[in-house]
Every structure is written in C-alpha cells, then in structure tokens.
N, C-alpha and C. Protein backbone atom coordinates (compact mmCIF):
# COMPACT_ATOMS: atom_id res chain seq x y z
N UNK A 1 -15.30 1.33 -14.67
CA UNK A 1 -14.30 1.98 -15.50
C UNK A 1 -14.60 3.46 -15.69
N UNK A 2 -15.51 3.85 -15.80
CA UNK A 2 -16.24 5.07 -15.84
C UNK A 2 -15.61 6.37 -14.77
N UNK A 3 -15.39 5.49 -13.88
CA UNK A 3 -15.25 6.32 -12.25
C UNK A 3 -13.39 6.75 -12.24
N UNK A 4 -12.58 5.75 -13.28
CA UNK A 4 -11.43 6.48 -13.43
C UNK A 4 -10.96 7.23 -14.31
N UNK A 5 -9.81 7.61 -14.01
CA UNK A 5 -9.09 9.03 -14.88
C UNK A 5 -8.81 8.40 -15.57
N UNK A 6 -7.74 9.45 -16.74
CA UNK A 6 -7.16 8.60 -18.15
C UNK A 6 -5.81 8.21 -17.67
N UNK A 7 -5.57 8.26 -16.49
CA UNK A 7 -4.57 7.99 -15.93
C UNK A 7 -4.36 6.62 -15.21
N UNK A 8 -5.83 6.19 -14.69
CA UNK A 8 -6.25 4.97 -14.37
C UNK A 8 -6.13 4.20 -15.24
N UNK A 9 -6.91 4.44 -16.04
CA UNK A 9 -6.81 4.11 -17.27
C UNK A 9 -5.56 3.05 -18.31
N UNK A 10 -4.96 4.03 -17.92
CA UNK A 10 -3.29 3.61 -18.81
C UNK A 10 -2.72 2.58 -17.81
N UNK A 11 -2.94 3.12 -16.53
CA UNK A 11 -2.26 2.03 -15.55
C UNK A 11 -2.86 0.59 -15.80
N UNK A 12 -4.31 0.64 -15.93
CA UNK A 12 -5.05 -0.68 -16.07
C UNK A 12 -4.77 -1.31 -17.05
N UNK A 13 -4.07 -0.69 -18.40
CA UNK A 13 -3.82 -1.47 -19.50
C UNK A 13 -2.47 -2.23 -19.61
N UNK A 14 -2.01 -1.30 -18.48
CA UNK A 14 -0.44 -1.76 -18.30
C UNK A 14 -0.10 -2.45 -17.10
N UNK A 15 -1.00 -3.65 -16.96
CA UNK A 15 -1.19 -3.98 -15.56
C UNK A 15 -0.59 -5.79 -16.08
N UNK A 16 0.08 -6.40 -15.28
CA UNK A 16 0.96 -7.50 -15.54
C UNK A 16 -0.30 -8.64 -15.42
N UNK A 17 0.15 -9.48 -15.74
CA UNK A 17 -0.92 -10.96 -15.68
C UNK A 17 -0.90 -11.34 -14.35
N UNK A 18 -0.47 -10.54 -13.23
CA UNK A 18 -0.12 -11.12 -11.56
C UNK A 18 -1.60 -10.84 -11.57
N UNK A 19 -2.29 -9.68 -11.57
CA UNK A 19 -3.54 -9.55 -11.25
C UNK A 19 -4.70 -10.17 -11.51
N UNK A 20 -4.33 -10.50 -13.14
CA UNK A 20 -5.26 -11.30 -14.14
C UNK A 20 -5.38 -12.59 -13.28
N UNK A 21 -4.07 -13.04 -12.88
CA UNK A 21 -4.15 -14.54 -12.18
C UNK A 21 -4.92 -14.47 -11.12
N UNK A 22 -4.63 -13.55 -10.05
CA UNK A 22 -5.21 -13.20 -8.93
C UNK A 22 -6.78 -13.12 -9.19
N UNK A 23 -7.11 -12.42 -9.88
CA UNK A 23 -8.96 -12.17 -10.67
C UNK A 23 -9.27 -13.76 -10.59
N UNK A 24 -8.51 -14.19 -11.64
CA UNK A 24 -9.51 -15.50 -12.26
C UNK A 24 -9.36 -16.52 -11.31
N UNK A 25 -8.77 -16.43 -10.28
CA UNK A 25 -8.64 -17.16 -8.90
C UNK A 25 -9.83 -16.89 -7.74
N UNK A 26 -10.32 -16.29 -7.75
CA UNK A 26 -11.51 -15.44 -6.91
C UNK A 26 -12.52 -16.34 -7.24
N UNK A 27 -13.35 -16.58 -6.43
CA UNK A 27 -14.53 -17.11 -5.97
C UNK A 27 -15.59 -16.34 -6.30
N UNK A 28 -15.14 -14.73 -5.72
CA UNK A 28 -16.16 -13.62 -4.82
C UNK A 28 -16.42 -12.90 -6.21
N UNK A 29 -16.18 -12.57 -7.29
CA UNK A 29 -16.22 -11.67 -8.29
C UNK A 29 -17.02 -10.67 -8.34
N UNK A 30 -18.19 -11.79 -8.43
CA UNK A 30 -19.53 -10.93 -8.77
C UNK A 30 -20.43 -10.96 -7.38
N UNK A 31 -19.52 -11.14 -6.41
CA UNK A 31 -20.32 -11.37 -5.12
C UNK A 31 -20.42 -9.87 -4.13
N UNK A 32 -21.41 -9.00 -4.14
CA UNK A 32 -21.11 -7.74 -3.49
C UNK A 32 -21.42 -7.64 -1.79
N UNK A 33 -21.40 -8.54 -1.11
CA UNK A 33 -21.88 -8.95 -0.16
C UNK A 33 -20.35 -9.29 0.52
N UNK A 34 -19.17 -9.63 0.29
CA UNK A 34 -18.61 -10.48 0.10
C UNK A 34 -17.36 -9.35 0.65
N UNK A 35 -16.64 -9.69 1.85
CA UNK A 35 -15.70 -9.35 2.80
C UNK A 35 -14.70 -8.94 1.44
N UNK A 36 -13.86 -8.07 2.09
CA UNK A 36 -12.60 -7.68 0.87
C UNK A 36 -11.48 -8.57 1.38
N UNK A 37 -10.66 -9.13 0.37
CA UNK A 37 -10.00 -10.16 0.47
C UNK A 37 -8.28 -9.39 0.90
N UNK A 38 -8.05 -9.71 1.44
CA UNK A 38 -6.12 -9.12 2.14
C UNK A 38 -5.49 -10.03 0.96
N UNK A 39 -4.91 -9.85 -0.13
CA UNK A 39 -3.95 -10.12 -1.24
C UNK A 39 -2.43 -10.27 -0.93
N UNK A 40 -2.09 -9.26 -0.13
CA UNK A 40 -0.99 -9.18 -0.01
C UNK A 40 -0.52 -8.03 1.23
N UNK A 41 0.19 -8.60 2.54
CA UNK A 41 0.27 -7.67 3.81
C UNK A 41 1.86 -7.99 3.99
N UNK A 42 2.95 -7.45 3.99
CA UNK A 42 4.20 -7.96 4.22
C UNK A 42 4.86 -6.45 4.95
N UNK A 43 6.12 -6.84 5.04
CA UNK A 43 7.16 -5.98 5.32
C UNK A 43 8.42 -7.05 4.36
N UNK A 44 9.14 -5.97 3.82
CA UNK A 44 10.10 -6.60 2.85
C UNK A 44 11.33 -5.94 2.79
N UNK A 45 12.17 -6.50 2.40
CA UNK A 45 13.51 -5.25 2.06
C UNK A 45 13.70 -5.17 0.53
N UNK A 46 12.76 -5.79 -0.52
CA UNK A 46 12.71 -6.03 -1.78
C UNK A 46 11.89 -4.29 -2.06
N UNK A 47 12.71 -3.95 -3.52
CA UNK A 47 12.18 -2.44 -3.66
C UNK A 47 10.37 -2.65 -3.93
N UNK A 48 9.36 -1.99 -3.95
CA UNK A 48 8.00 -2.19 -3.75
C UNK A 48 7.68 -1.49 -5.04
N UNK A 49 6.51 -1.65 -5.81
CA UNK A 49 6.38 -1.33 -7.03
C UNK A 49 4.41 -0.99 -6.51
N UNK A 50 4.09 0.06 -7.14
CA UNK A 50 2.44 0.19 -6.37
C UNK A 50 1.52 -0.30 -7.93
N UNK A 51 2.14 -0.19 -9.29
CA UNK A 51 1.97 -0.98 -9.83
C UNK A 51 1.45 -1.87 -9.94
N UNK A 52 2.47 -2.76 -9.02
CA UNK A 52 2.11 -4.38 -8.91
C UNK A 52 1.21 -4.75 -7.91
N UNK A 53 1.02 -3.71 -7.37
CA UNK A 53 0.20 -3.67 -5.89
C UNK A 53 -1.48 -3.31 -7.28
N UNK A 54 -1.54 -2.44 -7.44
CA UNK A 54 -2.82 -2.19 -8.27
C UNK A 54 -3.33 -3.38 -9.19
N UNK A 55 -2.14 -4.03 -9.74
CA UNK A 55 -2.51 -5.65 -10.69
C UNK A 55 -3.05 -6.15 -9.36
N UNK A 56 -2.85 -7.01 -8.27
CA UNK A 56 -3.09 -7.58 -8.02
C UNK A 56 -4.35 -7.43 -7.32
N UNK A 57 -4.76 -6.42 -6.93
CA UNK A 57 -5.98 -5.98 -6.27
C UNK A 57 -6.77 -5.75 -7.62
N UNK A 58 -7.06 -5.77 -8.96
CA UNK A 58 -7.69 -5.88 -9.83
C UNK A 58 -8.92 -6.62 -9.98
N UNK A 59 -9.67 -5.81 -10.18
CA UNK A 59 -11.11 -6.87 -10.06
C UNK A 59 -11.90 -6.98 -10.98
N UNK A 60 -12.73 -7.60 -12.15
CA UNK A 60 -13.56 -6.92 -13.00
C UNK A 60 -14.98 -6.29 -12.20
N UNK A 61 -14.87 -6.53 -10.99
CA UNK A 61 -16.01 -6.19 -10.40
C UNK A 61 -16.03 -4.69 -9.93
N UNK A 62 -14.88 -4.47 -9.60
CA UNK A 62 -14.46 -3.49 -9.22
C UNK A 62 -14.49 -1.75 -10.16
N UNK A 63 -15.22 -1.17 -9.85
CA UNK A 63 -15.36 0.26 -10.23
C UNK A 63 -14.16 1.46 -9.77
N UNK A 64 -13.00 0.85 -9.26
CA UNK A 64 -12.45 1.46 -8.70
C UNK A 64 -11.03 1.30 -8.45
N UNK A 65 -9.95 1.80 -8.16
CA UNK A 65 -8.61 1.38 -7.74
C UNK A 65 -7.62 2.43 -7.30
N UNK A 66 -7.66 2.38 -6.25
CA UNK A 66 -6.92 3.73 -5.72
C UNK A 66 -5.73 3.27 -4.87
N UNK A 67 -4.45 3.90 -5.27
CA UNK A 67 -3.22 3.35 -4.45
C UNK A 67 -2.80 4.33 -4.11
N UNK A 68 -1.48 4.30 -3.23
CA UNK A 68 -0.63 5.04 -2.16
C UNK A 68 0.43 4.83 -2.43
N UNK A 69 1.44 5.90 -2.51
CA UNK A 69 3.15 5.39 -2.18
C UNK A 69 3.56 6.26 -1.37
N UNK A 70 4.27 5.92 -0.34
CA UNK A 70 4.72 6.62 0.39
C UNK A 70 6.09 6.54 -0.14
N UNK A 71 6.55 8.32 -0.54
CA UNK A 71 7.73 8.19 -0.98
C UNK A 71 9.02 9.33 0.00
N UNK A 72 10.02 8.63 -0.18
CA UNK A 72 11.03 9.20 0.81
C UNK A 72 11.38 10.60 -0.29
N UNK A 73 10.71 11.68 0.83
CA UNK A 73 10.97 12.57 0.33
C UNK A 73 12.52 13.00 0.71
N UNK A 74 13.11 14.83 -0.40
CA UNK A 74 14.63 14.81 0.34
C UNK A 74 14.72 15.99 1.41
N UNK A 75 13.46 16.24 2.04
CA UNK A 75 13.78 17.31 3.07
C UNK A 75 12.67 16.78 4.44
N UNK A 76 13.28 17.37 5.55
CA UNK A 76 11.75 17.00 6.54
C UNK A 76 12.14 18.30 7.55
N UNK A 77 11.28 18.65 7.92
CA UNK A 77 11.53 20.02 8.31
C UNK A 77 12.54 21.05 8.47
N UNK A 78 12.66 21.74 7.28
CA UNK A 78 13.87 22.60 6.76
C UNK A 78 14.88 21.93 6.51
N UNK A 79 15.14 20.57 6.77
CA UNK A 79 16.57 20.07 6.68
C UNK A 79 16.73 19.13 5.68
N UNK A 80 17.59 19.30 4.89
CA UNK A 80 18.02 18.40 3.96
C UNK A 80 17.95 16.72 4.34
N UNK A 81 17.25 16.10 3.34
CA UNK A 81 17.63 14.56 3.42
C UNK A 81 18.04 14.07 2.23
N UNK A 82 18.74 12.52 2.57
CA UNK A 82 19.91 11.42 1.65
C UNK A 82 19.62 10.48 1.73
N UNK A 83 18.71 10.09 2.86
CA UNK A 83 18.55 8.81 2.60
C UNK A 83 17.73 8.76 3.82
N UNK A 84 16.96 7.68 4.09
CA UNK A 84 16.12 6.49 5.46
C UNK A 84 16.88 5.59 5.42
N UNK A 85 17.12 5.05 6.70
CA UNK A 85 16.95 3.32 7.25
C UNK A 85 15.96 3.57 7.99
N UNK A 86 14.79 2.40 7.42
CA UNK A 86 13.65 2.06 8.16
C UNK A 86 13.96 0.13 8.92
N UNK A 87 14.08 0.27 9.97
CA UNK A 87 13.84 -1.19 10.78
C UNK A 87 12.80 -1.83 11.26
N UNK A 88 12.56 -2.78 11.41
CA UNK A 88 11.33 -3.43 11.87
C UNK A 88 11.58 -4.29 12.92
N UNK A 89 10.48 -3.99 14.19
CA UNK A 89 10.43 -5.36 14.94
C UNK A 89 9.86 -7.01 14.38
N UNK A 90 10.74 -7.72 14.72
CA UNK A 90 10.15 -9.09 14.13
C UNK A 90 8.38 -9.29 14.03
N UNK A 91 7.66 -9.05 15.06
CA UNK A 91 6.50 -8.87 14.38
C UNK A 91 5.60 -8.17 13.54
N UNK A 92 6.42 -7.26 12.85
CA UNK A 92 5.92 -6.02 12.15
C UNK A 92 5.12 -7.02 10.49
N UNK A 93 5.36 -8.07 10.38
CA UNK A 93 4.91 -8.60 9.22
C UNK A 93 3.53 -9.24 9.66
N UNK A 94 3.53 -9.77 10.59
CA UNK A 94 2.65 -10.27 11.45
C UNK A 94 1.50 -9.18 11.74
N UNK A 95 1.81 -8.10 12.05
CA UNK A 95 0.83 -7.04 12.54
C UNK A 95 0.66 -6.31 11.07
N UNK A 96 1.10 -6.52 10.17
CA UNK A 96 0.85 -5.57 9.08
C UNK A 96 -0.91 -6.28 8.76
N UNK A 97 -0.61 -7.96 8.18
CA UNK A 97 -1.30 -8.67 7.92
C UNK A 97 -2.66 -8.42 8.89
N UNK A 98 -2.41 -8.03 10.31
CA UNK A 98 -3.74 -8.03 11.45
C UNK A 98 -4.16 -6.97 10.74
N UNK A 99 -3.39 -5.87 10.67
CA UNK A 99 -4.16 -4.59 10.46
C UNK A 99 -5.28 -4.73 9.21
N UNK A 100 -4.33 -5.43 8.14
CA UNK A 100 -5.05 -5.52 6.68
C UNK A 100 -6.56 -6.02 6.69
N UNK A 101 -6.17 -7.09 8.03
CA UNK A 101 -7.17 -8.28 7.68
C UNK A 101 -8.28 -6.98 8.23
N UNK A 102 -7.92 -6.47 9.46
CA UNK A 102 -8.96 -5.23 10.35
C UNK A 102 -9.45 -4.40 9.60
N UNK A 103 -9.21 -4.21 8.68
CA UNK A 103 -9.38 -2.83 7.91
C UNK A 103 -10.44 -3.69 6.83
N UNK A 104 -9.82 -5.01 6.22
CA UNK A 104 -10.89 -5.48 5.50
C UNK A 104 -12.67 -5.53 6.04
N UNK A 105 -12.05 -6.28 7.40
CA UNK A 105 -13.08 -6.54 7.94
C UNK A 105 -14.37 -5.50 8.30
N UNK A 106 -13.70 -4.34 7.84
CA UNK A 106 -14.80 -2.99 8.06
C UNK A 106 -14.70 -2.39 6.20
N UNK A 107 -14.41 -3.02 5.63
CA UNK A 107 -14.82 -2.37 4.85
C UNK A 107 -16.08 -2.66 3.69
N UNK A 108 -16.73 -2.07 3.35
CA UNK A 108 -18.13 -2.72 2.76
C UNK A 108 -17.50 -2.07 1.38
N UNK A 109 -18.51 -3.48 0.13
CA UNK A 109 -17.82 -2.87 -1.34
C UNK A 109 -16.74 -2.66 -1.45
N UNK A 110 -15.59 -3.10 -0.77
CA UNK A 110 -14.41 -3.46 -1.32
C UNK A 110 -14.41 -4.73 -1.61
N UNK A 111 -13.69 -4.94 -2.67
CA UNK A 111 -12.75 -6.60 -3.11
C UNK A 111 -12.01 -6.46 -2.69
N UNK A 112 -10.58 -6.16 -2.99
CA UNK A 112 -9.48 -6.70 -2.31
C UNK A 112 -8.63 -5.49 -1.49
N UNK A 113 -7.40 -5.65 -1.25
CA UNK A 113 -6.37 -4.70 -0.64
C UNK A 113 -5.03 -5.41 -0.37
N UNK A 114 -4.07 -4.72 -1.23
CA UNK A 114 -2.91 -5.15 -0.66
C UNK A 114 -2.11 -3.64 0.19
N UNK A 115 -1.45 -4.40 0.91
CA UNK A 115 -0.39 -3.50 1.45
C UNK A 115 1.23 -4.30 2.03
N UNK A 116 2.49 -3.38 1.58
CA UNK A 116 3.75 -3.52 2.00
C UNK A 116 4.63 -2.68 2.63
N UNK A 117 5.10 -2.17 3.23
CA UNK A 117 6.02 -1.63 3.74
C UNK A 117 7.66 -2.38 4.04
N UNK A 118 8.78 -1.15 3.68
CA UNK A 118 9.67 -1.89 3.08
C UNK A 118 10.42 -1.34 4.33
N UNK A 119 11.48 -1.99 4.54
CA UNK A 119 12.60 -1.60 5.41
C UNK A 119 13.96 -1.64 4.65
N UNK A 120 14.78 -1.45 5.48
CA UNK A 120 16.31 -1.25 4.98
C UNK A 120 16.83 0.16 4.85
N UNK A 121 17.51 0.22 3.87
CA UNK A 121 18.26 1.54 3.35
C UNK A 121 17.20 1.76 2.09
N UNK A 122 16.88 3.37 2.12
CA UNK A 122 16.16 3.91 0.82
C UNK A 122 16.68 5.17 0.56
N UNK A 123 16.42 5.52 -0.77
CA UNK A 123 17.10 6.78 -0.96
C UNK A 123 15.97 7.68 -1.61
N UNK A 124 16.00 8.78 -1.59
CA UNK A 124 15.37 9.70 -1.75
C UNK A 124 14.56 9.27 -3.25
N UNK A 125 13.40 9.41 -3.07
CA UNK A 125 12.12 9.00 -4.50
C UNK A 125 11.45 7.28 -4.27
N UNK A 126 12.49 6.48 -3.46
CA UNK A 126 12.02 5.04 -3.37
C UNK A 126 10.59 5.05 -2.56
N UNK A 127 9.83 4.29 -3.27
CA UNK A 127 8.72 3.62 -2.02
C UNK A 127 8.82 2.94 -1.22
N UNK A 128 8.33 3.37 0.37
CA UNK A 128 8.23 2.30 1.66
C UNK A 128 7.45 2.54 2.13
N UNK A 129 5.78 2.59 1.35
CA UNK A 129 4.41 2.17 1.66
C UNK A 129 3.95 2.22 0.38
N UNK A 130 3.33 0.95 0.11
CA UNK A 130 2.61 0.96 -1.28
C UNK A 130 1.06 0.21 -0.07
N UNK A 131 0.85 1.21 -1.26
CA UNK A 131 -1.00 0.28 -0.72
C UNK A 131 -1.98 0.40 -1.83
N UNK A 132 -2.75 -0.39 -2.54
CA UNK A 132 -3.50 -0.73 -3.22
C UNK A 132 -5.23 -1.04 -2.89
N UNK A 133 -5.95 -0.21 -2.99
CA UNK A 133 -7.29 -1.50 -2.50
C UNK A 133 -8.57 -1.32 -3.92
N UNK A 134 -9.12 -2.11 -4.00
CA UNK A 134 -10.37 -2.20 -5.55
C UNK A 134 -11.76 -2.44 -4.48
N UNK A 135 -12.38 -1.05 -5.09
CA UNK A 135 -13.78 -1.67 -4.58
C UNK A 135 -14.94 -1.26 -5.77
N UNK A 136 -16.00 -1.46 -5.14
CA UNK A 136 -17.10 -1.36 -6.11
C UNK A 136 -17.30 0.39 -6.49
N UNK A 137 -17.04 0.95 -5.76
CA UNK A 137 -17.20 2.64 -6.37
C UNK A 137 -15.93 3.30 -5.42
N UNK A 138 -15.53 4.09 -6.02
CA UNK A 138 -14.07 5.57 -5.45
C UNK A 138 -14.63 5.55 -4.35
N UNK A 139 -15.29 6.47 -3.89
CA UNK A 139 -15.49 6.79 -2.54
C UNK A 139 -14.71 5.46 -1.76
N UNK A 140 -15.39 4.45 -1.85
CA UNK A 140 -15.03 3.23 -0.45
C UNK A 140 -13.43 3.09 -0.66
N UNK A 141 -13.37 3.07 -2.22
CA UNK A 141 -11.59 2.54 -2.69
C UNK A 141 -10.54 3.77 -1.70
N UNK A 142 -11.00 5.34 -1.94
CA UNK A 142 -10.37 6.00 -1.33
C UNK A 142 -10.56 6.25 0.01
N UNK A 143 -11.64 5.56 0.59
CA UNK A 143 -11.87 5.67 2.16
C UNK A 143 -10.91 4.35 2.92
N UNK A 144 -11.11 3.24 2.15
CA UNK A 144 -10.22 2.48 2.85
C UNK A 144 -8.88 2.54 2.73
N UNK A 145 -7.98 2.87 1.74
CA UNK A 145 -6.82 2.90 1.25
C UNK A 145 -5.99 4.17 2.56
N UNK A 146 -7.08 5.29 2.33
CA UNK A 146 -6.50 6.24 3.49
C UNK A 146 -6.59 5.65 5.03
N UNK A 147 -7.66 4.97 5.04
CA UNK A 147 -7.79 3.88 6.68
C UNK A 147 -6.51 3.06 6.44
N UNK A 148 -6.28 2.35 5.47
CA UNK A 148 -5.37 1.65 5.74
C UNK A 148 -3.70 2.51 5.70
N UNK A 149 -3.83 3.05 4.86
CA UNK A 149 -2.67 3.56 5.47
C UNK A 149 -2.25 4.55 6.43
N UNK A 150 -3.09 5.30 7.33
CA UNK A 150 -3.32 5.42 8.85
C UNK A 150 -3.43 4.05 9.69
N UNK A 151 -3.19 3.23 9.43
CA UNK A 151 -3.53 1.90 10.94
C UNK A 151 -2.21 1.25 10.38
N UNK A 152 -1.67 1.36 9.21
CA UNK A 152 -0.32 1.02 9.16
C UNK A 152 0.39 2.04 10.00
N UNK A 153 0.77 2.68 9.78
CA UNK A 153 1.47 3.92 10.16
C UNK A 153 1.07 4.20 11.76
N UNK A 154 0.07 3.41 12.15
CA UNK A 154 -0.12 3.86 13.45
C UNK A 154 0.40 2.62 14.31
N UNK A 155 0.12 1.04 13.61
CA UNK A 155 0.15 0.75 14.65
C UNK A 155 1.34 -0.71 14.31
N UNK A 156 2.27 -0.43 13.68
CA UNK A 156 3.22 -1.39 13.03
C UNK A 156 4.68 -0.67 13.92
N UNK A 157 5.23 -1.75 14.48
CA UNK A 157 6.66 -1.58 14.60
C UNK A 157 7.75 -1.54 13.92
N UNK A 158 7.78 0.08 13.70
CA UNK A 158 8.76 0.52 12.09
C UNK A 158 9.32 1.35 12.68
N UNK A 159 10.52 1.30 12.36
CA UNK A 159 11.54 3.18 12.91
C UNK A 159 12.01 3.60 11.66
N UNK A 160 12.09 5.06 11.86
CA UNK A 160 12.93 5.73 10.47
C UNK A 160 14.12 5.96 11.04
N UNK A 161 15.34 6.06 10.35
CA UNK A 161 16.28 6.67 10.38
C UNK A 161 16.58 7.65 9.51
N UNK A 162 16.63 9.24 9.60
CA UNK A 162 16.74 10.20 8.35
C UNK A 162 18.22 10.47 8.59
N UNK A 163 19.00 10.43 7.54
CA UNK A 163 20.37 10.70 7.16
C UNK A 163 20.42 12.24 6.52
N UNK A 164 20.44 12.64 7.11
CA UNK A 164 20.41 14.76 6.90
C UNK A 164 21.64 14.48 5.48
N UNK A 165 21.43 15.74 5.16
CA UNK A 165 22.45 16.79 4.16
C UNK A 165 24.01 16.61 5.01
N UNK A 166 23.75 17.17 6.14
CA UNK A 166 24.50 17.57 6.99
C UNK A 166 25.30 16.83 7.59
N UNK A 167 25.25 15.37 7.32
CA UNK A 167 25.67 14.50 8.00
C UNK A 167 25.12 14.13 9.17
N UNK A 168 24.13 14.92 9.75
CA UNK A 168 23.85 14.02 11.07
C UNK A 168 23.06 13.31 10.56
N UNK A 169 22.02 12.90 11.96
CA UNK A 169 20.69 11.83 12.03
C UNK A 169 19.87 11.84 12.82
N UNK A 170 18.51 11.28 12.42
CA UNK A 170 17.90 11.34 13.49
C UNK A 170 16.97 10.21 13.01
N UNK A 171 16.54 9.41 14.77
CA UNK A 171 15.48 8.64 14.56
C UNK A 171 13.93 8.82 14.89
N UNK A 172 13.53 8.29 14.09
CA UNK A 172 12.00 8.65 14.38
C UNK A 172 10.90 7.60 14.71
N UNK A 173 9.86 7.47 15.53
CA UNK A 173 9.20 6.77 16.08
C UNK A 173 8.81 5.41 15.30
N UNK A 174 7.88 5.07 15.39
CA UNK A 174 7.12 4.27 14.34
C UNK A 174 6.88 5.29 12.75
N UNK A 175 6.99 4.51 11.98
CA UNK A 175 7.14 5.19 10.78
C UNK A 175 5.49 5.07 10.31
C-alpha cells in the first residue's frame, strides 16, 4: 500500500466485491514463487471499465496495481477524429488469452493480469484497451502491464477504422 498514490488509493477503496471474490478464491496469496494468474483475456463489444479490470486483479499480496486505457483519442495526425470501428479476426480472443498467458509466464512477482480489448463502434474518450496487472512491488506491476500491452498491440488481429472530421476514412493495421 505504501508504493501507491492517493490516487491508488481512492481507486482501491472504490473497488467492487468482483475483486474481493476473485482474492478470496486464490490459492496463491501469500505464495511469492507462484506464476501470475491470467484473470481475464477477451475481446468484447461490451464498453470496458479499467476499474473493474483493477478489482479483479486485486491482491492483498500485492504491493502494487498499475492499469492502462487505451483511449480513442479525437485527432491522429493533424486530422480530426469522430469516431473508430475496431474489427477482429475470429481468433483475436483466442490469441489475446495466448499472449496473457505469455506474458504471465515471464513475469516474476506478479499475481495476476487482466486484459480486454473491445471492438465495434467507439467514440472519442471510450476505452478499447484496458489492462490491469498486481504484483508484489511497481516496478514489475509497471514492467509487465507495458509488456502486455505491447504484445497485445503487436500481435492480435484487430483493425482500426478512423472516421475523420472530414468525412473520410481510413484503415489501419492491427490496432
């Protein structure tokens, strides 16, 4: 607790019983030896909350909790934006989960990690990357969270669609 802001802080107090459940479900608690657990790896068209992503990666073991949102900003180089459609290939839920599990599997002193990425239509401020991970001290929480969301982003079958000011569009690679 020590290792977060007063900002952490407030989030942790305002954290739903999803996590609490998730905690008192764990085996590994007090186990520091002990692989970080994948909580939650999806692709969804349901809006994503990083919130709920931080409850559930909650640990009392945990010294730490560092999350991500990737938020649709309203410009991308000089040009006005209105909106994304992000699509997914059918295995993009499938490979989210590989990546998670990959990323666990290297990470030491972490407990858990969730991650989602959302598809559909979004509009400018929505999240379509939440990522969450709890480990035993910041450093690892913010080393894996940034790994993981580089190996999402690198290696998941996602397209953007940016809907300009202007009315045009354009698509963009893997998101």
């Amino acid at each position: 607790m020590s290792e977060r802001s007063d900002v952490g802080n407030a989030a942790m107090s305002e954290r739903s019983d999803v996590g609490n459940a998730a905690m008192s479900e764990r085996s590994d608690v007090g186990d520091t030896a002990m692989s970080a657990q994948v909580l939650l790896a999806q692709v969804t068209e349901a809006v994503l909350s990083v919130a709920e992503h931080e409850a559930l990666v909650a640990d009392a073991a945990a010294g730490a909790v560092v999350s991500f949102a990737g938020i649709v900003r309203d410009h991308d180089d000089g040009r006005g934006v209105r909106a994304l459609e992000y699509s997914a290939h059918p295995t993009a839920t499938a490979l989210v989960a590989e990546v998670a599990t990959d990323v666990a599997a290297r990470a030491s002193g972490v407990r858990a990690l969730a991650v989602s990425h959302r598809v559909g239509p979004l509009a400018v401020g929505d999240v379509a990357l939440a990522c969450a991970v709890s480990a035993d001290h910041r450093a690892q929480a913010f080393q894996i969270c940034a790994l993981l969301v580089d190996e999402v982003k690198a290696r998941i079958p996602v397209w953007k669609r940016q809907l300009f000011d202007d009315g045009t569009d354009e698509w963009v690679g893997s998101a």
